[in-house]
N, C-alpha and C. Protein backbone atom coordinates (compact mmCIF):
# COMPACT_ATOMS: atom_id res chain seq x y z
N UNK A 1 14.43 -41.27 41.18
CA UNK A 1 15.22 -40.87 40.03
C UNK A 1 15.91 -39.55 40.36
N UNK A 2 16.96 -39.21 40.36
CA UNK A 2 17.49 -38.66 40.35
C UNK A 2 18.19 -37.35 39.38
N UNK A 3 19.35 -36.67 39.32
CA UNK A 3 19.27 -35.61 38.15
C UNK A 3 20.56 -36.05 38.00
N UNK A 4 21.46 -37.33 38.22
CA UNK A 4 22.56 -38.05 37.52
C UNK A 4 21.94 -39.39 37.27
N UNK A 5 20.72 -39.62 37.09
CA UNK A 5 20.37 -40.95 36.62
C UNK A 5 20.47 -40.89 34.69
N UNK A 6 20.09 -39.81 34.40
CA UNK A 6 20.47 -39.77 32.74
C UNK A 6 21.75 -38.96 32.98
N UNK A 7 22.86 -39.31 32.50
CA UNK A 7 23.98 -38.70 32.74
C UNK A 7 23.99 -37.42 31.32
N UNK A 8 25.01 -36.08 32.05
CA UNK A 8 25.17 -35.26 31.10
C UNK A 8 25.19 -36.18 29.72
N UNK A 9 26.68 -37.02 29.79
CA UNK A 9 26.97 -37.68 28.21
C UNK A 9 25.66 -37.88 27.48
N UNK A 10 25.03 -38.90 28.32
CA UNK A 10 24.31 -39.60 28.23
C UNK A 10 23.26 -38.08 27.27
N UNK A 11 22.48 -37.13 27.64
CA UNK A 11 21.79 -36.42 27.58
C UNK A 11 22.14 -35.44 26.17
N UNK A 12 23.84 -35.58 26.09
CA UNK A 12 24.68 -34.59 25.15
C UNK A 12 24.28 -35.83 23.96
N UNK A 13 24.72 -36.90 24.11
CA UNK A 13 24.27 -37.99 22.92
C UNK A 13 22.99 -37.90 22.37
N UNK A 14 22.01 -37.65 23.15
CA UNK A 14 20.27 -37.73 22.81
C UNK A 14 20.17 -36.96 21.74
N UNK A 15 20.64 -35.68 23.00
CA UNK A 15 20.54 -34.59 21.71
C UNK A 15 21.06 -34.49 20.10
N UNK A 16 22.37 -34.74 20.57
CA UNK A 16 23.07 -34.97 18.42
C UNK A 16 22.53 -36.07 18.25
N UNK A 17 21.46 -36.98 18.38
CA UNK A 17 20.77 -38.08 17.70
C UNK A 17 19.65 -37.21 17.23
N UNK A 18 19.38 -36.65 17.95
CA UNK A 18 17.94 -35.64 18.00
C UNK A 18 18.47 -34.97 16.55
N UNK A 19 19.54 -34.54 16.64
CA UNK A 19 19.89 -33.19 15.88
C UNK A 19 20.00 -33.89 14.30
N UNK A 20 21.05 -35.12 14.17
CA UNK A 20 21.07 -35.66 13.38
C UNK A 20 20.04 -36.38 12.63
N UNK A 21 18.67 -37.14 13.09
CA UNK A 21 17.39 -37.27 12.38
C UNK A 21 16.71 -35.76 12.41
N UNK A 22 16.63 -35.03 12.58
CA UNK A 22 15.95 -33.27 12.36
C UNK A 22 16.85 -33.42 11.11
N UNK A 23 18.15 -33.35 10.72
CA UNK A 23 18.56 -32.85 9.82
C UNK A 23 18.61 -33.94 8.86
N UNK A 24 18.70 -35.28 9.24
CA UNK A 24 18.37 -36.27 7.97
C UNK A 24 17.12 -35.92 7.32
N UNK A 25 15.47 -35.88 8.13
CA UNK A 25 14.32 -35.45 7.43
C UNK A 25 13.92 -34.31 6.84
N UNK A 26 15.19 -33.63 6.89
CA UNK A 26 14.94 -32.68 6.10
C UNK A 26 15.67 -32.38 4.88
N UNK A 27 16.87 -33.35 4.84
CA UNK A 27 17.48 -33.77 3.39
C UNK A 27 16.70 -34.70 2.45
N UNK A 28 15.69 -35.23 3.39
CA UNK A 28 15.42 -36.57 2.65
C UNK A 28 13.71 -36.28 2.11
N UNK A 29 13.88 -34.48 2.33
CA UNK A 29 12.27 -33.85 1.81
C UNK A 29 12.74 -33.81 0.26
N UNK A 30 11.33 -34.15 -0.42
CA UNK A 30 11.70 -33.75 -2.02
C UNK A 30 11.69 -32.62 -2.36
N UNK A 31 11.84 -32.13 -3.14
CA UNK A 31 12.68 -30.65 -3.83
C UNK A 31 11.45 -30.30 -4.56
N UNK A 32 10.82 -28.84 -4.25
CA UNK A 32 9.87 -28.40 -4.99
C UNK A 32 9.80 -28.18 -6.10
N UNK A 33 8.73 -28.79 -6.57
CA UNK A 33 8.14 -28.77 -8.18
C UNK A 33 8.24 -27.35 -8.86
N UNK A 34 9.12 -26.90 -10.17
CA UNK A 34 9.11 -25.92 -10.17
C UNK A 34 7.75 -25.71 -10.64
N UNK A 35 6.65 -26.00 -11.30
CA UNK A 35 5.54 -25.84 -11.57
C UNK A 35 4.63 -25.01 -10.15
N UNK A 36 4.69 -25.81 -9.09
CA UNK A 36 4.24 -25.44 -7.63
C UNK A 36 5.41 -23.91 -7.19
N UNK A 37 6.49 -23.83 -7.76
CA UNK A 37 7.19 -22.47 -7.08
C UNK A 37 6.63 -21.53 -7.81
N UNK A 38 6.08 -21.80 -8.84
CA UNK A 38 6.04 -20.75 -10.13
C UNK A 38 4.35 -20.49 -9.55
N UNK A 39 3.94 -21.20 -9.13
CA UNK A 39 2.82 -21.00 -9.16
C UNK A 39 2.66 -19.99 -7.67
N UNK A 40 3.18 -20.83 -6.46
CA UNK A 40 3.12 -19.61 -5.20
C UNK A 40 3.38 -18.49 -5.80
N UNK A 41 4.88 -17.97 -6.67
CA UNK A 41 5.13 -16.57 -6.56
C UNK A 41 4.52 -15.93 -7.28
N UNK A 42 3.32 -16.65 -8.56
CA UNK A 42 2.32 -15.69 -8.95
C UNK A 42 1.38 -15.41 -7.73
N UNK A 43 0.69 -16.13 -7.22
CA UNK A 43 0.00 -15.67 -5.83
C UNK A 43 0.46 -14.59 -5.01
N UNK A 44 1.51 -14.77 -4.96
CA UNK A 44 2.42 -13.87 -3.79
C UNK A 44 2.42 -12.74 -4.83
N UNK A 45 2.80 -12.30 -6.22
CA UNK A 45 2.55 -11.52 -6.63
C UNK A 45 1.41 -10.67 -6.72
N UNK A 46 0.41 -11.46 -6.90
CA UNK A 46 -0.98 -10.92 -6.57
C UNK A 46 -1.12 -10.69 -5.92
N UNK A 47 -1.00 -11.04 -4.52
CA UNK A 47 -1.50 -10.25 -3.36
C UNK A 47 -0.59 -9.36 -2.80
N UNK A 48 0.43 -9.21 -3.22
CA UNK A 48 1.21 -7.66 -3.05
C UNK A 48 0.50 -6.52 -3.84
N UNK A 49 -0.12 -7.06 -5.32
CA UNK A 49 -0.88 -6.26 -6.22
C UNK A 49 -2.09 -5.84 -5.45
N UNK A 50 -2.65 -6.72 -4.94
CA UNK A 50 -4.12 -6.35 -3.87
C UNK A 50 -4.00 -5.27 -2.97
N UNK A 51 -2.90 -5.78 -2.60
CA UNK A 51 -2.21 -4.58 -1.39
C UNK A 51 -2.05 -3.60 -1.56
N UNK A 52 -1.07 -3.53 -2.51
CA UNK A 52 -1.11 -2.08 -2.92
C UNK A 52 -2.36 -1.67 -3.69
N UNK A 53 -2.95 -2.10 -4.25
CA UNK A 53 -4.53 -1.34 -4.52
C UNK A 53 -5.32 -0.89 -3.45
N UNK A 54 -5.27 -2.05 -2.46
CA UNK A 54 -6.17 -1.42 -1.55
C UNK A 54 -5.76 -0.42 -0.38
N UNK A 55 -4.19 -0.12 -0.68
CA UNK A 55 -3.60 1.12 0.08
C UNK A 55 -3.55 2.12 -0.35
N UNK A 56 -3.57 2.41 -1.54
CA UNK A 56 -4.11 3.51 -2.26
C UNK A 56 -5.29 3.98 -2.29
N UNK A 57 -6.16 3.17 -2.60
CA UNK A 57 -7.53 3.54 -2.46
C UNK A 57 -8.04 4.16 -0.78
N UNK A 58 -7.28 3.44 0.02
CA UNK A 58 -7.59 3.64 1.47
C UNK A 58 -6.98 5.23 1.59
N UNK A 59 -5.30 5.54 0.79
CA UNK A 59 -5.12 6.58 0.67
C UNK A 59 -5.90 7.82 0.04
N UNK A 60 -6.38 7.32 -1.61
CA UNK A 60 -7.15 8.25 -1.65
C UNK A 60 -8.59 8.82 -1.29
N UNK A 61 -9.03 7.71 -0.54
CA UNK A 61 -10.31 8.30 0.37
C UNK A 61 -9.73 8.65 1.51
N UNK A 62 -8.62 9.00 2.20
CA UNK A 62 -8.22 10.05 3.09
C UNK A 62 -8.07 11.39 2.50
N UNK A 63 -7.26 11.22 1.55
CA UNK A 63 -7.05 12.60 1.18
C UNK A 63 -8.34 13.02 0.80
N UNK A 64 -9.39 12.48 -0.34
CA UNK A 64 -10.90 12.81 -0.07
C UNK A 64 -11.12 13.74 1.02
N UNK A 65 -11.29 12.77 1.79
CA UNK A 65 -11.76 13.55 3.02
C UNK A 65 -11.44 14.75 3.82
N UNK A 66 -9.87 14.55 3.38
CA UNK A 66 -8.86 15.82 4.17
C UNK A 66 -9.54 16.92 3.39
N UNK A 67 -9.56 16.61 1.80
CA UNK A 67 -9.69 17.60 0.93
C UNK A 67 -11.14 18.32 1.26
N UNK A 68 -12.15 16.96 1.74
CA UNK A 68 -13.45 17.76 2.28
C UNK A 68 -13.77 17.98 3.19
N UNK A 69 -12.78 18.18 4.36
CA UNK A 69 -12.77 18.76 5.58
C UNK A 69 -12.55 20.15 5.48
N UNK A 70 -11.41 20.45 4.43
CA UNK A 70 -10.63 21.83 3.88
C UNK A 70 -11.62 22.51 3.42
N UNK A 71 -12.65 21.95 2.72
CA UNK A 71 -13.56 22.70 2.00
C UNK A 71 -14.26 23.70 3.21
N UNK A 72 -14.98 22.17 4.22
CA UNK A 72 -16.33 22.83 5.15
C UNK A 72 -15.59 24.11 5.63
N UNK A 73 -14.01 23.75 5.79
CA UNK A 73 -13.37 24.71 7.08
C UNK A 73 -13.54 26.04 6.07
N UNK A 74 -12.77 25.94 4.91
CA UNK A 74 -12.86 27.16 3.83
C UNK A 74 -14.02 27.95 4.07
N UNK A 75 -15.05 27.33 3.84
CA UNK A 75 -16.45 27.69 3.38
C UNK A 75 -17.06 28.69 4.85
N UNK A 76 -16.90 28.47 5.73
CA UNK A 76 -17.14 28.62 7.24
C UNK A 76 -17.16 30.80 7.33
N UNK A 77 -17.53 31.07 7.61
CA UNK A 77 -17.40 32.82 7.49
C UNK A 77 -15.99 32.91 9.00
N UNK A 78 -15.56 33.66 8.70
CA UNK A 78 -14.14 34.24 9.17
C UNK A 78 -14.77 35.18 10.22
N UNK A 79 -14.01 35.58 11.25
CA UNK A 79 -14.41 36.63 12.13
C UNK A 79 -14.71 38.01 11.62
N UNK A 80 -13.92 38.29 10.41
CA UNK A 80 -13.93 39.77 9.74
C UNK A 80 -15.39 39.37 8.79
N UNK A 81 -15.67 38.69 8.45
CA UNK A 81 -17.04 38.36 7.60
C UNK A 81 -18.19 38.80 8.24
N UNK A 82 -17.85 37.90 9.86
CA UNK A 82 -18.99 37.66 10.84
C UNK A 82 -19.45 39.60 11.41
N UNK A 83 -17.91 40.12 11.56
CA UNK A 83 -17.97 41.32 11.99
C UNK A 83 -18.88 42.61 10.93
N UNK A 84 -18.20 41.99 9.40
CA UNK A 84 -18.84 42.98 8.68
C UNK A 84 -20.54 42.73 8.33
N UNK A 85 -20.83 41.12 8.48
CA UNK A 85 -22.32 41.38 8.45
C UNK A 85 -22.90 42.15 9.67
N UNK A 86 -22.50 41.91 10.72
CA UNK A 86 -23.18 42.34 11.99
C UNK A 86 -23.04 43.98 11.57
N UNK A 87 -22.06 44.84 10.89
CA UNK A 87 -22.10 45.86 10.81
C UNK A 87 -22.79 46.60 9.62
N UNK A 88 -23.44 45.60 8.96
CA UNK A 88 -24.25 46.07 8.21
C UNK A 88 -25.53 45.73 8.25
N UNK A 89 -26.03 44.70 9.07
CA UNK A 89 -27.06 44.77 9.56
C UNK A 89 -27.55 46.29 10.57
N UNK A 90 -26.48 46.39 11.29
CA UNK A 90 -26.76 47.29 12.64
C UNK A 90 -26.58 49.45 11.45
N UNK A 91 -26.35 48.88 10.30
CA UNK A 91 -26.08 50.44 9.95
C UNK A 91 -27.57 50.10 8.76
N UNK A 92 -27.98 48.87 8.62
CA UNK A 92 -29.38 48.79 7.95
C UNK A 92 -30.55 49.31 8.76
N UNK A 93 -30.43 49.03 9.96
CA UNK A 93 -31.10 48.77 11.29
C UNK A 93 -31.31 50.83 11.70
N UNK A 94 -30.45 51.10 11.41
CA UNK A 94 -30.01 52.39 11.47
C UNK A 94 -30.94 53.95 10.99
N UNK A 95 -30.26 53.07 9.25
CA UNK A 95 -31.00 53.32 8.31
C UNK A 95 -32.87 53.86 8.31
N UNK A 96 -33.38 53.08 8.74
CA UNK A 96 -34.44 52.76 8.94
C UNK A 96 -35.25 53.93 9.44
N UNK A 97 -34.79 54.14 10.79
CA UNK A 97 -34.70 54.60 11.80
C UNK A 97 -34.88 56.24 11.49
């Protein structure tokens, strides 16, 4: 067999037969129930509603967290803190003395 045993024509015909039942079975689909459309786009509504709930929530337990990261960092003694206890330990220490 060869690669002129199905001729181009021959091959160009297949195809618009091809093309022409693809596009007959799909004229000859029945037309959705509006009962069944009405019904997907409540679904589809809902789960955009899900979505966005559960992206928010995902949002606000980040910010949560950011917010309680801010805290520990806040809370943490500063170098001038660290410096002034050490200098009042060492003038307690002193004191004493």
């Amino acid at each position: 067999m060869s690669f002129k045993s199905p001729s181009f024509q021959d091959r160009i015909g297949s195809a618009a037969d091809a093309k022409k039942k693809a596009l007959e079975q799909l004229r000859s689909r029945p037309a959705v129930d509006e009962k069944v459309l009405a019904e997907r786009q409540a679904k589809g509504l809902e789960r955009e509603k899900r979505e966005a709930d559960k992206a928010a929530a995902k949002k606000a337990a980040k910010d949560a967290k950011a917010a309680e990261e801010a805290a520990v960092i806040a809370a943490q003694p500063t170098d001038a803190d660290r410096k002034a206890a050490r200098d009042a330990r060492y003038a307690a220490r002193k004191a004493r003395k």
